[in-house]
Protein backbone atom coordinates (compact mmCIF):
# COMPACT_ATOMS: atom_id res chain seq x y z
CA UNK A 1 29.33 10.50 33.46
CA UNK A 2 31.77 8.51 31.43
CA UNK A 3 29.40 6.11 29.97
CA UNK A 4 27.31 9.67 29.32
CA UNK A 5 30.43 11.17 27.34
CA UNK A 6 31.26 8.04 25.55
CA UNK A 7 27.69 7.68 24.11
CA UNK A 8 27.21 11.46 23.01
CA UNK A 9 28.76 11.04 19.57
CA UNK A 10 26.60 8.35 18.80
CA UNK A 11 23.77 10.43 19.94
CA UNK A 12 24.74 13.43 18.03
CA UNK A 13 24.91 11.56 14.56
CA UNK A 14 21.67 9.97 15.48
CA UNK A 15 19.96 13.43 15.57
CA UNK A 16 21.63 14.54 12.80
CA UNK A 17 21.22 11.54 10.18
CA UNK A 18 16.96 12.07 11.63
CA UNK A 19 17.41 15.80 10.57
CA UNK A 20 19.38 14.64 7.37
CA UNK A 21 16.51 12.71 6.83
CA UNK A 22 14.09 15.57 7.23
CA UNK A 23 15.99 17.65 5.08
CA UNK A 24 15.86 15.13 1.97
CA UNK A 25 11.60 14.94 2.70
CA UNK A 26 11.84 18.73 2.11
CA UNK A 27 13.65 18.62 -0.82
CA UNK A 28 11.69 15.97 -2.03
CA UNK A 29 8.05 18.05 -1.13
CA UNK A 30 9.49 21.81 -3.00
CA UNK A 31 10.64 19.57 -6.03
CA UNK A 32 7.03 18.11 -6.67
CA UNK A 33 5.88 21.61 -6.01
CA UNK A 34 8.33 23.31 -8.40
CA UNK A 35 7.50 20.31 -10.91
CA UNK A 36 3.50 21.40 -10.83
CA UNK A 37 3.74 25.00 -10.89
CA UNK A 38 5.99 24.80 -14.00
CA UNK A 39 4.37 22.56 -16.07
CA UNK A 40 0.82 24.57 -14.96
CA UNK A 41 2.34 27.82 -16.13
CA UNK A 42 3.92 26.39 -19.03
CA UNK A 43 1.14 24.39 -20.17
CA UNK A 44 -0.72 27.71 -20.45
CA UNK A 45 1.93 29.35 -22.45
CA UNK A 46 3.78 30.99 -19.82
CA UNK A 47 7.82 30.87 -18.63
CA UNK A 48 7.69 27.54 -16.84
CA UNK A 49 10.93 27.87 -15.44
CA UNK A 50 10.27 31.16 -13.50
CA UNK A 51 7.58 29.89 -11.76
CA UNK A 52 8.72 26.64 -11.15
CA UNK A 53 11.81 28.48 -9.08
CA UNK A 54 8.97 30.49 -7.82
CA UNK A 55 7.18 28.20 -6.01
CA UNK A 56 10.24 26.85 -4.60
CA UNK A 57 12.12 27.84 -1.24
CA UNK A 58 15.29 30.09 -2.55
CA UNK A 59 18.34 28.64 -0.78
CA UNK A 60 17.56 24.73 -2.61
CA UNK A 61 19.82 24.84 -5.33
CA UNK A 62 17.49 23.58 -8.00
CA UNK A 63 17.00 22.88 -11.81
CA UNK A 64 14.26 23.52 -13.43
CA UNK A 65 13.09 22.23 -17.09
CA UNK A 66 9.20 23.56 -18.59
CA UNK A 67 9.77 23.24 -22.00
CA UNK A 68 7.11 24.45 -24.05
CA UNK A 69 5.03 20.91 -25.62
CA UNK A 70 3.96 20.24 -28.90
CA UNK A 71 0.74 18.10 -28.28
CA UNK A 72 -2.31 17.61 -25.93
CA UNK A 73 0.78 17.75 -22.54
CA UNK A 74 3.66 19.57 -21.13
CA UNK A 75 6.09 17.78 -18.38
CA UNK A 76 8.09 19.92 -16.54
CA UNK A 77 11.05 18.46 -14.72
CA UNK A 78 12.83 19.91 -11.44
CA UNK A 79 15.99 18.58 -9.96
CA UNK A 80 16.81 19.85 -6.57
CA UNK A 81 20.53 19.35 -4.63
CA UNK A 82 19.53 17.80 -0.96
CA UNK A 83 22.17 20.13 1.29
CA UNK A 84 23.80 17.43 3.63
CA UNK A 85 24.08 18.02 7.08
CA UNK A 86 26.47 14.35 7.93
CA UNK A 87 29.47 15.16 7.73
CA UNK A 88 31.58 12.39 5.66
CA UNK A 89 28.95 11.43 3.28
CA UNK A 90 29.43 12.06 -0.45
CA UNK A 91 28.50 15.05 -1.71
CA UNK A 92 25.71 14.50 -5.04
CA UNK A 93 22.41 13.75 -3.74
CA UNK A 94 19.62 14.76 -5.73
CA UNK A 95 15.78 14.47 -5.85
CA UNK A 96 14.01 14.36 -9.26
CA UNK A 97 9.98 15.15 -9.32
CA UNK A 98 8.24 15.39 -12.77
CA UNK A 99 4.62 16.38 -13.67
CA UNK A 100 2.56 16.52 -16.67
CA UNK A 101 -0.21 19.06 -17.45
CA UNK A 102 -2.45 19.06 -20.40
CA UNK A 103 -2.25 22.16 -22.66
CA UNK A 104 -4.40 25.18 -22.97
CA UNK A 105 -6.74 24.55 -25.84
CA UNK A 106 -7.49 27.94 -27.38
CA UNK A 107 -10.67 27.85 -29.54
């Protein structure tokens, strides 16, 4: 029982760097997914940032840039705040996803 109760804490942060770890996957997944539904929507002349928030779960904090492009593309870029589970790690992790869509050609 006493090796049981010294080995728990190490157990505990175990699980929760593996759900830490989860967490930062996720983040990583609704930033792409931002990134692509922005620069669709603003590709085609739309508000890029809206839907790039859209397609995104609403308690990531999240940044999202669709500015409109001059030329044959449009890159839209999201940065999304990984919430941290660990306690006692610094604070400031951040995924970045970026993707490019070619523009609406309007004959």
């Amino acid at each position: 029982m006493l090796e049981f109760a010294g080995f728990l804490p190490i157990l505990l942060l175990v699980g929760l760097a593996t759900i830490q770890l989860g967490l930062v996957g996720y983040a990583a997944n609704q930033a792409g997914s931002g990134a692509r539904a922005a620069a669709r929507v603003a590709s085609q002349g739309g508000a890029g940032e809206a839907a790039g928030a859209a397609a995104m779960s609403d308690w990531l904090d999240a940044n999202v840039s669709a500015p409109m492009g001059g030329g044959d593309t449009t890159t839209a870029t999201v940065i999304v705040q990984v919430p941290l589970l660990i306690p006692f790690v610094d604070e400031g992790w951040t995924v970045r996803k970026s993707a490019t869509m070619p523009n609406d050609e309007d004959d």
